[in-house]
Protein backbone atom coordinates (compact mmCIF):
# COMPACT_ATOMS: atom_id res chain seq x y z
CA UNK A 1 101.17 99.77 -9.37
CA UNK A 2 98.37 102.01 -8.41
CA UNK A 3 99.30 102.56 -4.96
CA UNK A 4 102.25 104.33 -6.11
CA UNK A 5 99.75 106.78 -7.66
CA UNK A 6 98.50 107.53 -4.54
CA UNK A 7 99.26 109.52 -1.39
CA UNK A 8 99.76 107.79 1.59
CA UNK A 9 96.50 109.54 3.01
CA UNK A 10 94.81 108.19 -0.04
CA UNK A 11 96.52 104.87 0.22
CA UNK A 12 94.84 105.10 3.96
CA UNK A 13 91.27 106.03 2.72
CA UNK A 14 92.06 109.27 5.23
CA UNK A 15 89.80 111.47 3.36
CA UNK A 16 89.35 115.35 3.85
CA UNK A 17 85.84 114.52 5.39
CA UNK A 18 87.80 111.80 7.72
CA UNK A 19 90.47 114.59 8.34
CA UNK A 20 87.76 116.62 9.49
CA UNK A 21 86.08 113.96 11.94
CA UNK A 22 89.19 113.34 13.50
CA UNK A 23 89.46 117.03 14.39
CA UNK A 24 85.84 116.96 15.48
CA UNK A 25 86.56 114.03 17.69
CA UNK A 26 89.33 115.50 19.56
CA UNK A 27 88.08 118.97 19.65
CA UNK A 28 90.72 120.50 17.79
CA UNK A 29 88.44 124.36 17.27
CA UNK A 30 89.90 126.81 14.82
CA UNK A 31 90.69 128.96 18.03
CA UNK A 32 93.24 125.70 18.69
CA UNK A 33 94.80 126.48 15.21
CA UNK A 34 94.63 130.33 15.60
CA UNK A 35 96.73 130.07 18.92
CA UNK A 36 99.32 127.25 17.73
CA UNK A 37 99.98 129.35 14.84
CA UNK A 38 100.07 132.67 16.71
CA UNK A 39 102.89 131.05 19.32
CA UNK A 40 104.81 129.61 16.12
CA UNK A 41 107.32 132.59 16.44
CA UNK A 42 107.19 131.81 20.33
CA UNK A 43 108.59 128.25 19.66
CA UNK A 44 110.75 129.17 16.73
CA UNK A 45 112.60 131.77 19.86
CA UNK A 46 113.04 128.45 22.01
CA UNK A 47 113.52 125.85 19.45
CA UNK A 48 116.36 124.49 20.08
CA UNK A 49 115.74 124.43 23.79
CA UNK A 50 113.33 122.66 23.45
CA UNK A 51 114.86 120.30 21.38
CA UNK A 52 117.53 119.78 23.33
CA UNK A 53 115.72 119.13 26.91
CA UNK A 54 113.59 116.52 24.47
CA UNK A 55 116.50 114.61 23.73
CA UNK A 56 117.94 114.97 27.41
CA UNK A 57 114.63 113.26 28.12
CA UNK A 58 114.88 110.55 25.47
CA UNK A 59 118.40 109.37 25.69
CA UNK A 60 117.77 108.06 29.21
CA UNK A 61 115.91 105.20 27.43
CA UNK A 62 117.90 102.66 26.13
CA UNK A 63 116.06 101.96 23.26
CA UNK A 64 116.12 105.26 22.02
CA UNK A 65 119.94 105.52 22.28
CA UNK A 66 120.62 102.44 20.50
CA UNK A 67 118.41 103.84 17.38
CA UNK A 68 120.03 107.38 17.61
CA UNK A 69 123.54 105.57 17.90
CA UNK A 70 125.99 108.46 16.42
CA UNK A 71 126.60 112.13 16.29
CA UNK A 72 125.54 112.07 12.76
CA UNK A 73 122.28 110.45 12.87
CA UNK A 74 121.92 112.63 16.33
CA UNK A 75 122.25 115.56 14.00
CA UNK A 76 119.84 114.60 11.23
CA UNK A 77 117.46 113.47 14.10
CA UNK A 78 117.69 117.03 15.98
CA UNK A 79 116.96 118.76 12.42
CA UNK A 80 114.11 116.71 11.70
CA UNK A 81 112.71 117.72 15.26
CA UNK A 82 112.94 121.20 14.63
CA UNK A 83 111.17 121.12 11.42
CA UNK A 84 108.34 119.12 12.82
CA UNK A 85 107.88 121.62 15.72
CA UNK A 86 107.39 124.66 13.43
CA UNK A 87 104.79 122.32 11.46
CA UNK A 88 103.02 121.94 14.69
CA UNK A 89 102.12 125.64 14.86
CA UNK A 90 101.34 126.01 11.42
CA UNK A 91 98.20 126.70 12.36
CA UNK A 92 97.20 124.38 9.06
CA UNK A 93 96.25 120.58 9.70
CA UNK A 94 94.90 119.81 6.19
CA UNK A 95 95.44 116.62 3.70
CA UNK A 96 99.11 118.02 3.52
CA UNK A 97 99.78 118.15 7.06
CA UNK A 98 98.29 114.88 7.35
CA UNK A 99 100.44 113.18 4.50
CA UNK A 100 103.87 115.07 6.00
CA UNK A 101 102.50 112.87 9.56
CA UNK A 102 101.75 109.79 7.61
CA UNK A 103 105.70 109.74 6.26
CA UNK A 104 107.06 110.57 9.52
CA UNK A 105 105.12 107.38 11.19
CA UNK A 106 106.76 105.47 7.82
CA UNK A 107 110.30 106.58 8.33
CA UNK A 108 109.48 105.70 12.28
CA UNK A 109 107.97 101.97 11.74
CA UNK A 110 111.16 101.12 9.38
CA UNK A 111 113.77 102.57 11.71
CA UNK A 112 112.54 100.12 13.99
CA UNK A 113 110.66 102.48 16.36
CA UNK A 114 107.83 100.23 18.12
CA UNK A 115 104.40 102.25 19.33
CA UNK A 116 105.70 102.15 23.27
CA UNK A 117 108.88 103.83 22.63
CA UNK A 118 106.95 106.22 19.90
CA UNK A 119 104.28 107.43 21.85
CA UNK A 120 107.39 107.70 25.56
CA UNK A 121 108.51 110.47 22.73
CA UNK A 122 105.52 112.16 21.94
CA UNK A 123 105.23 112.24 25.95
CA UNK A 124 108.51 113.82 26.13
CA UNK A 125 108.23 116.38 23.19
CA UNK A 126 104.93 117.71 25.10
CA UNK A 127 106.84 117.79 28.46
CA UNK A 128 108.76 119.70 26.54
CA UNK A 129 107.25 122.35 24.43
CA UNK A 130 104.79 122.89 27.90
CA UNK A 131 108.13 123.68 29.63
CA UNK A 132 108.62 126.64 26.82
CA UNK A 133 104.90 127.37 27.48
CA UNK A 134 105.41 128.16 31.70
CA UNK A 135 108.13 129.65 31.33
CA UNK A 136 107.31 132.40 28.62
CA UNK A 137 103.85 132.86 30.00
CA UNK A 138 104.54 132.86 33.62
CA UNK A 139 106.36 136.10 33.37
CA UNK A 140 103.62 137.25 31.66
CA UNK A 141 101.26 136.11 34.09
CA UNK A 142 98.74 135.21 31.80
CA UNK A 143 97.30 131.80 32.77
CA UNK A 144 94.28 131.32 30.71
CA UNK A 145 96.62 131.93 27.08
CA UNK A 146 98.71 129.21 28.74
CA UNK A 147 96.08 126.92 29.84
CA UNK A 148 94.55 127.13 26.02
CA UNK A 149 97.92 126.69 24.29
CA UNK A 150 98.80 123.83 26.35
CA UNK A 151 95.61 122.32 25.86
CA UNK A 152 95.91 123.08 21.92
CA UNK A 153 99.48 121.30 22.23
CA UNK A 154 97.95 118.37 23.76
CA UNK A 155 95.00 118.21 20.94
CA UNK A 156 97.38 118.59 18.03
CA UNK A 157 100.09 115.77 19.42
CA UNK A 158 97.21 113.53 20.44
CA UNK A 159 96.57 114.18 16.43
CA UNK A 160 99.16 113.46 15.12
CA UNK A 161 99.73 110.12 17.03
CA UNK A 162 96.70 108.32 16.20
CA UNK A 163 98.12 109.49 12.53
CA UNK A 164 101.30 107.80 12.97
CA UNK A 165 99.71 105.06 14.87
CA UNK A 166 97.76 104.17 11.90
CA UNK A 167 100.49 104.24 9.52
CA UNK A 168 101.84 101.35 11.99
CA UNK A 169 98.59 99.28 11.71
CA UNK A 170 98.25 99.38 8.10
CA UNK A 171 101.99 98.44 7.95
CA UNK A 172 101.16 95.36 10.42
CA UNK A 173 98.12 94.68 8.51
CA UNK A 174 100.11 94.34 4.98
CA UNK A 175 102.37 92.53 6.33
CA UNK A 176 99.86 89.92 7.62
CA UNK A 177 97.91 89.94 4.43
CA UNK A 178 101.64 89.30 2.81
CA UNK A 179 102.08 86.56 5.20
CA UNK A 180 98.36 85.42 4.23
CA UNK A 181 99.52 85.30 0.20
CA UNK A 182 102.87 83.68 0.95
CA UNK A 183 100.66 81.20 3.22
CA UNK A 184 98.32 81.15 0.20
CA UNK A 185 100.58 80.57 -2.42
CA UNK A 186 102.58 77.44 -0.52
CA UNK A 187 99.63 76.19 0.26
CA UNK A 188 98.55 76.19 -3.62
CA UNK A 189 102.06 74.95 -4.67
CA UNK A 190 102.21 72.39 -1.62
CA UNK A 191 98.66 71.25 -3.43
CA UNK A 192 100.02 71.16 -6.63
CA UNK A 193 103.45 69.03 -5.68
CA UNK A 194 101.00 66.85 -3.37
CA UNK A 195 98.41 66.10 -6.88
CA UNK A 196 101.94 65.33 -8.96
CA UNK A 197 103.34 63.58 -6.43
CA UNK A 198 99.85 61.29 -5.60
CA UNK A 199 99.83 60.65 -9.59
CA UNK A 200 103.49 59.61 -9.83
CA UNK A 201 102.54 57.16 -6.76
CA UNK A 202 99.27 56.23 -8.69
CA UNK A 203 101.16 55.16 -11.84
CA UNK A 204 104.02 53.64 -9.93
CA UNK A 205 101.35 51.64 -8.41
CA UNK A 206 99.94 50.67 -11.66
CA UNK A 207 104.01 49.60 -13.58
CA UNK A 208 105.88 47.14 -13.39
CA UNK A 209 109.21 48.60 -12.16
CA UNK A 210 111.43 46.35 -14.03
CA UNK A 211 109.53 46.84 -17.24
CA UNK A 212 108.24 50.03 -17.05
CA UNK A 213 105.02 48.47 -18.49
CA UNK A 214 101.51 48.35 -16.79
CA UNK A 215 101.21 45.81 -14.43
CA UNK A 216 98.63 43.27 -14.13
CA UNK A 217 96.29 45.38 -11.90
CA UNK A 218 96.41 48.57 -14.64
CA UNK A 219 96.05 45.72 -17.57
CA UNK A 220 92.72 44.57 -16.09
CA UNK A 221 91.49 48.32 -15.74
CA UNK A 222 92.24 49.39 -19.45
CA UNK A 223 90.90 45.95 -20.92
CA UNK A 224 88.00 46.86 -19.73
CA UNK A 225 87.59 50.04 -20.62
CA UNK A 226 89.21 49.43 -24.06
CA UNK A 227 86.58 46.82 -24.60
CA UNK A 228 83.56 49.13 -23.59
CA UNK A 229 84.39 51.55 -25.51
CA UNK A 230 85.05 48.89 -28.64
CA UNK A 231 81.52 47.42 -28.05
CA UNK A 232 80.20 51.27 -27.62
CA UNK A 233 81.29 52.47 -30.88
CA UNK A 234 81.25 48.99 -32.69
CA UNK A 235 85.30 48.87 -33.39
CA UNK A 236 87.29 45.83 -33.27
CA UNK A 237 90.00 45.23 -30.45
CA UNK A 238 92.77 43.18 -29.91
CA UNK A 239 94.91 41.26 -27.43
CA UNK A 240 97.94 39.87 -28.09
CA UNK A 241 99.13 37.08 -24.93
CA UNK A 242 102.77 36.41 -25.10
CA UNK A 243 105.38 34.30 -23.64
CA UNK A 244 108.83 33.57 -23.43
CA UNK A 245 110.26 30.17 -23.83
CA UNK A 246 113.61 29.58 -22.72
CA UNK A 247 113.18 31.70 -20.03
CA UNK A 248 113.19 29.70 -17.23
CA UNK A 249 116.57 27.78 -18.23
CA UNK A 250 117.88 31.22 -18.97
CA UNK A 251 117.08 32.36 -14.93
CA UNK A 252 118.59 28.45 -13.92
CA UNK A 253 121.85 28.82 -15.73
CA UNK A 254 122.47 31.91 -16.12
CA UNK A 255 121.20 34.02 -12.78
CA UNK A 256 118.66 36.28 -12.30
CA UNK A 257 119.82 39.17 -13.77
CA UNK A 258 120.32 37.82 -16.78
CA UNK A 259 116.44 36.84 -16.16
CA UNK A 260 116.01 40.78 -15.68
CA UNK A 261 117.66 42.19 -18.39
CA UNK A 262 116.01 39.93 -21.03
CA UNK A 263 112.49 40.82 -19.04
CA UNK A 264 113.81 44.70 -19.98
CA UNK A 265 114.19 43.83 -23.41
CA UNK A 266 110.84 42.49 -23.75
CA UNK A 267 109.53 45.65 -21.87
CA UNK A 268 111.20 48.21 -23.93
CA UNK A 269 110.59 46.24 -27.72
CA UNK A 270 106.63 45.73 -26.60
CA UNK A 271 106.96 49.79 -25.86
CA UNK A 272 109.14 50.24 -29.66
CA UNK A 273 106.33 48.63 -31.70
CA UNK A 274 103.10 49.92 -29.75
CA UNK A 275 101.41 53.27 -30.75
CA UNK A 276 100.54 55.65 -28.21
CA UNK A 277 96.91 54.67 -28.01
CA UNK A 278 97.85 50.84 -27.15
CA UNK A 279 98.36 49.38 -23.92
CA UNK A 280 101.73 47.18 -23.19
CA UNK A 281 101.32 45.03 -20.02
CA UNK A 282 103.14 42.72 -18.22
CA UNK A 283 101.04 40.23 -17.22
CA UNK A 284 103.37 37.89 -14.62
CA UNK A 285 106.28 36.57 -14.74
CA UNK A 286 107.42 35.94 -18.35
CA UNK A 287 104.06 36.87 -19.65
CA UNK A 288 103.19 40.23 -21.62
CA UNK A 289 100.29 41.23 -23.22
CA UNK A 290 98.94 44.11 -25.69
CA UNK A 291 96.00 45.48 -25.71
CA UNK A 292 95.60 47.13 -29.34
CA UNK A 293 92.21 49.46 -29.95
CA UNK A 294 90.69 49.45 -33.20
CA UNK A 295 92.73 46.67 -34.62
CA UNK A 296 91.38 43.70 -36.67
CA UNK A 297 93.34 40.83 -36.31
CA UNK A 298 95.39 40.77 -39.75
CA UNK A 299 96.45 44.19 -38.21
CA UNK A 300 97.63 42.81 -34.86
CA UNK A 301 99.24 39.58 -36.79
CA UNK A 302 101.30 42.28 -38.16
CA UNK A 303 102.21 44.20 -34.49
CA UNK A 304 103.07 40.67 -33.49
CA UNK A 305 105.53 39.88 -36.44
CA UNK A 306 107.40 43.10 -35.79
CA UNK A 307 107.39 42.42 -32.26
CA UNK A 308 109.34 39.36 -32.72
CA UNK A 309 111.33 40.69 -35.22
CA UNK A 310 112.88 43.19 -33.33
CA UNK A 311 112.88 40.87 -30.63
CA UNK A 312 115.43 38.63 -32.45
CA UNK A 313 117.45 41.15 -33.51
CA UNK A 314 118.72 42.22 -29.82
CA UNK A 315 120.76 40.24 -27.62
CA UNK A 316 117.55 37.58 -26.56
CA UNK A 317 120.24 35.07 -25.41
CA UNK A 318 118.07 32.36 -27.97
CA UNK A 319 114.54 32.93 -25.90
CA UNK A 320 111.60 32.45 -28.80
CA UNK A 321 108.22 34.02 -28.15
CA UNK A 322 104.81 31.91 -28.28
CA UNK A 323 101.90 34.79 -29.09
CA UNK A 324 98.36 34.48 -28.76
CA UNK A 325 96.32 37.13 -30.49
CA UNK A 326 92.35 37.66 -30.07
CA UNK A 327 89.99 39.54 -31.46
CA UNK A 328 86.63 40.69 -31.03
CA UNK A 329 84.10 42.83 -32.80
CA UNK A 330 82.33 44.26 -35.02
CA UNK A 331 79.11 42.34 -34.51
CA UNK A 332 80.27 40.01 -31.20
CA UNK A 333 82.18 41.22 -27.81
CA UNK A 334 83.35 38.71 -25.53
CA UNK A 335 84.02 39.93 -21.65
CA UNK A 336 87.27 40.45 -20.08
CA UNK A 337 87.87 36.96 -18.74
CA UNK A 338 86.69 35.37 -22.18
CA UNK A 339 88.89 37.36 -24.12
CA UNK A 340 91.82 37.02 -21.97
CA UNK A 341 91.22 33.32 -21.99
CA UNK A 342 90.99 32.60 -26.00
CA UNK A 343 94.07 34.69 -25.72
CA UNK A 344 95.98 32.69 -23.25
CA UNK A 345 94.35 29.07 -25.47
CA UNK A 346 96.29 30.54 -28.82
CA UNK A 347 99.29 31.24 -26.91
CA UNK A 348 99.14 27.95 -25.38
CA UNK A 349 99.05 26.69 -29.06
CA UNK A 350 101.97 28.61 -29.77
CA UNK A 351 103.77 27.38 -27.43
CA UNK A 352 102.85 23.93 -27.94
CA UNK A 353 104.36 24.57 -31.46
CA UNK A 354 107.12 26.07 -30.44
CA UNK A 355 108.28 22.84 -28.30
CA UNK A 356 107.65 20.55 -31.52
CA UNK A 357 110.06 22.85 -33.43
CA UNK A 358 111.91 25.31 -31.71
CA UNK A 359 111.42 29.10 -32.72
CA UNK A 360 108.73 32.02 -32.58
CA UNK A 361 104.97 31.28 -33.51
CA UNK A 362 102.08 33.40 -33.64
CA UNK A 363 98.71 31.89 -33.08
CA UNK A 364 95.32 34.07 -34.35
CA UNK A 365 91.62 33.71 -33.75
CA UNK A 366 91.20 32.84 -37.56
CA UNK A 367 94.74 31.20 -38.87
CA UNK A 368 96.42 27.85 -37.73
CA UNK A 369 99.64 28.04 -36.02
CA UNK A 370 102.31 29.68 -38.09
CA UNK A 371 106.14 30.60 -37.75
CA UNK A 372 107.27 34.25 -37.38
C-alpha cells in the first residue's frame, strides 16, 4: 500500500511549508527555540521531578489511572515522559519533530486516550515544567528569562497538541470513510441479493410450481415474442398443444397425488426432449404446450413422437397423450390466438381419435390423424 511508504506527516499532507505556518500562527520565533534549547540541561537537572509531580497530578483522574493500571506500564509511561521532555527543548521542531508528535498522538488514540483527558495532561505537564521554571529562576531573580521560557513552553505544548489533535481527526475521519465503504459495499451487495432475489420471484411468478414449466402467463409472453421474431426473420415456428387422457379418472380413483406425480412426469419428459432454445409450458390443468423456434412441422412431428415415447416408457399409470402441432411460416404468420387455436382444433382431433381407439395420436397442420 502506498501509505505505508509514507510518513505519517506525509500521510497528513503536513508539509515543511505547513510546518512552518503552524509556527507562524502561534508565534513560535527562533528566540522561542534558542531559549527551550538553552534550558534543556535545566530540565534534564529536574526531570524526574517534574515527572513525578505530573503524574501526582494525573493519577487523581480516574480515567488516567485505569489506562496506567500497573507498575509496569507506570514505568514504561514515566520513561516515555522523560524522553518527550528533553525533545521539547531540543530547540529543533522540524518534519522529524513533527513525525516523533504524530506517533505519540497514534500510540495515544489506540490506548484509548480521548482529546479531554489528552489535552487535562498536556495541562498538567505545563503546570509542571512552569513549576521547575519558578523555582530555578526565582532564586535567580530573573523574571523576564522566566516570563519568555514559560511563554516558549506554552507555544511549543500548544504545538504539539494541535499535532496530536490532528492525528485524532484523521483517525476519526478514516474510520468514518471505513464506515462509509462498509456502508457502501452492503449497500451494493444488499442491491445485488435484492436484483437475484426480485428475478427468482419474477420467474417463480412466471412456473408452474408443480411442473417447473412456464405457466400460462410466461407461455403467452414468449409466443409472442417467438412469433415476432419468426415473422421478422422469415423462420418457421411451431406449437405443439397436448393433453392427457385418462387423467381425470386417474385424479377420481386414484387421489390427487397420484394426479401430481403423473403432472411431474409430463413436466420433466416435455423438459428431456426440448432444446434449450424451446419453450415448455403448462398451459392448465392437464394441458402442456411447446413452443419450438425454427421448426417446420415434419421437425416438430418428430419432438412429438419422442415426447410420447418417453412418455410411455415411465410409470404413466396407462394415460395416452392427444397432440396438436401447428405451424406457421415462411410466407404466412398467423397471431397468437390463431395459432394457439389451430393448435388446440388438431389436438381436439387427437383426442377425438384417441376415444375411437384408445392410445397416443399426433395431429399436424398438413397430415391426417395418425398413431404414435
Amino acid at each position: 500500500m502506498k501509505e505505508l511508504e509514507q510518513t505519517l506527516a506525509e500521510q497528513l499532507k503536513i508539509t515543511p511549508q505547513e510546518i512552518a505556518k503552524r509556527k507562524e500562527m502561534l508565534a513560535i520565533t527562533q528566540a522561542d527555540e534558542e531559549i527551550l534549547r538553552n534550558n534543556k540541561m535545566l530540565f534534564k537537572k529536574y526531570l524526574d521531578g517534574s515527572v513525578k509531580s505530573f503524574y501526582d497530578q494525573l493519577k487523581n483522574i480516574p480515567q488516567a489511572a485505569r489506562l496506567v493500571g500497573d507498575v509496569e506500564t507506570a514505568r514504561r509511561l514515566h520513561f516515555a515522559l522523560s524522553k518527550y521532555v528533553l525533545e521539547l527543548f531540543g530547540g529543533n521542531y522540524d518534519d522529524i519533530y513533527v513525525n516523533q508528535r504524530l506517533r505519540i498522538g497514534k500510540v495515544h488514540q489506540r490506548m484509548g486516550v480521548d482529546t479531554t483527558l489528552y489535552l487535562a495532561a498536556m495541562h498538567w505537564l505545563e503546570t509542571s515544567l512552569i513549576k521547575t521554571v519558578n523555582m530555578t529562576y526565582f532564586r535567580q531573580e530573573d523574571s523576564l528569562t522566566a516570563n519568555n521560557l514559560k511563554v516558549a513552553i506554552n507555544k511549543i505544548l500548544m504545538f504539539d497538541s494541535q499535532l496530536v489533535l490532528g492525528t485524532y481527526i484523521a483517525s476519526l475521519v478514516d474510520e468514518v470513510n471505513i464506515a462509509k465503504d462498509e456502508v457502501s459495499q452492503y449497500a451494493h451487495n444488499l442491491e445485488i441479493e435484492v436484483a437475484r432475489r426480485t428475478r427468482q420471484l419474477e420467474e417463480l411468478s412466471l412456473k408452474d410450481g408443480l411442473t417447473e414449466l412456464y405457466n400460462q402467463r410466461a407461455f403467452y409472453d414468449h409466443l409472442r415474442r417467438e412469433l415476432s421474431s419468426a415473422e421478422r426473420y422469415k423462420e418457421s415456428l411451431s406449437l405443439c398443444y397436448l393433453d392427457l387422457n385418462g387423467f381425470k379418472q386417474l385424479n377420481d380413483s386414484l387421489g390427487h397425488q397420484s394426479g401430481d406425480e403423473l403432472l411431474t412426469l409430463m413436466g420433466s419428459t416435455m423438459l428431456e426432449v426440448t432444446r434449450d432454445s424451446d419453450i415448455a409450458c403448462r398451459y392448465g390443468g392437464d394441458e402442456f404446450c411447446m413452443i419450438l423456434p425454427k421448426t417446420n412441422i415434419d421437425e416438430a412431428a418428430i419432438v412429438a413422437s419422442r415426447l410420447i415415447e418417453l412418455f410411455n416408457k415411465a410409470e404413466n399409470r396407462g394415460v395416452r397423450l392427444s397432440i396438436g402441432v401447428s405451424c406457421t411460416g415462411t410466407e404466412t404468420y398467423p397471431d397468437v390466438d390463431k395459432l394457439i387455436k389451430q393448435a388446440d382444433t388438431l389436438m381436439y382431433k387427437s383426442k377425438a381419435a384417441s376415444k375411437k381407439k384408445q392410445g397416443n395420436y399426433i395431429t399436424t397442420d398438413t397430415e391426417a390423424t395418425k398413431p404414435a
